[in-house]
Protein backbone atom coordinates (compact mmCIF):
# COMPACT_ATOMS: atom_id res chain seq x y z
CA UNK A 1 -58.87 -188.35 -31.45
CA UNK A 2 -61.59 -187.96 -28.90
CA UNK A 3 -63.88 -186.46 -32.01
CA UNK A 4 -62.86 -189.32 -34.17
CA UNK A 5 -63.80 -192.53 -31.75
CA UNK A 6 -67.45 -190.83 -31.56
CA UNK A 7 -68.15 -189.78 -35.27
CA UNK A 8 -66.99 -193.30 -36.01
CA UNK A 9 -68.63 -195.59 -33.62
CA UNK A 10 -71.62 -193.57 -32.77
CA UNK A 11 -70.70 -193.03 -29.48
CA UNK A 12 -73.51 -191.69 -26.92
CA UNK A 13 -71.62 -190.90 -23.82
CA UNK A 14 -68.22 -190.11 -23.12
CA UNK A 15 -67.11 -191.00 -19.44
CA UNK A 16 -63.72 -189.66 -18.40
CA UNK A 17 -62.01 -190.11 -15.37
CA UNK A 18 -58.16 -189.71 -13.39
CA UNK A 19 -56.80 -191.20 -15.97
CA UNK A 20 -58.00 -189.35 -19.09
CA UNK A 21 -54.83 -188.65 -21.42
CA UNK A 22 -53.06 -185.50 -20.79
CA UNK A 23 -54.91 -183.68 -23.78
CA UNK A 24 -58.38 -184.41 -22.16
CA UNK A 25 -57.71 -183.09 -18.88
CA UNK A 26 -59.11 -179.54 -19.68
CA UNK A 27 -62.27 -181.33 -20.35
CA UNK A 28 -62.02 -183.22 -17.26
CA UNK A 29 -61.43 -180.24 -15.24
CA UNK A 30 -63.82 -178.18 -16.95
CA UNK A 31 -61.56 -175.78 -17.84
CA UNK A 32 -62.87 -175.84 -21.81
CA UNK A 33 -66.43 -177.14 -23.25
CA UNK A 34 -66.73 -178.21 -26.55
CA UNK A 35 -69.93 -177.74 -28.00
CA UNK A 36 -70.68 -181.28 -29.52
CA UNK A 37 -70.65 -182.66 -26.21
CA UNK A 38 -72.61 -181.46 -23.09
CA UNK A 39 -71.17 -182.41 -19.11
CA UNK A 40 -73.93 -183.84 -17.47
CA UNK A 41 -72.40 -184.82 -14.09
CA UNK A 42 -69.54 -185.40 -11.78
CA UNK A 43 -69.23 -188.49 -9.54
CA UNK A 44 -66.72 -190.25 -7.25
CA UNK A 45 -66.05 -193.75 -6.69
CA UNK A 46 -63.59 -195.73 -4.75
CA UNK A 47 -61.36 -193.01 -4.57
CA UNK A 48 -61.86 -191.93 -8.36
CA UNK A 49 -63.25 -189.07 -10.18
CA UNK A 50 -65.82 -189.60 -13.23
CA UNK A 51 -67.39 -187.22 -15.29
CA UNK A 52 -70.01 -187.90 -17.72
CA UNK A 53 -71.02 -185.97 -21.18
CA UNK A 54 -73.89 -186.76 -23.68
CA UNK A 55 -72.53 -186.73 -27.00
CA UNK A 56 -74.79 -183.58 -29.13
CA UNK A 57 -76.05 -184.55 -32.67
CA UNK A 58 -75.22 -183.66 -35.36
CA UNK A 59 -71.69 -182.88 -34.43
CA UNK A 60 -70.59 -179.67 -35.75
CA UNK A 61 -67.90 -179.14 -38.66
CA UNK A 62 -66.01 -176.58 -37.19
CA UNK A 63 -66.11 -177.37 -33.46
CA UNK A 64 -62.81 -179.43 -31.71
């Protein structure tokens, strides 16, 4: 879904944060990368956790 929102509204930057959905959080965490997007940094605000990624033209075919 994440792939979807970005191909179809030219999305530069993803920001995710606590409350990603459940299917995010290995992204979040950094558990998994995904090669059409790269992490560019972690930051905490009032008590939350944001991380940011640049979205990586062209998006790949095969990648999640």
């Amino acid at each position: 879904m994440l792939r979807e929102a970005v191909e179809r509204y030219g999305i530069q930057f993803v920001i995710l944060d606590d409350n990603a959905p459940e299917e995010l959080d290995p992204l979040f965490t950094g558990e998994t990368e995904v090669p059409w997007l790269r992490r560019l940094f972690t930051d905490e605000y009032d008590g939350m956790t944001y991380v940011w990624f640049r979205v990586v033209r062209p998006i790949q075919e095969d990648a999640g």
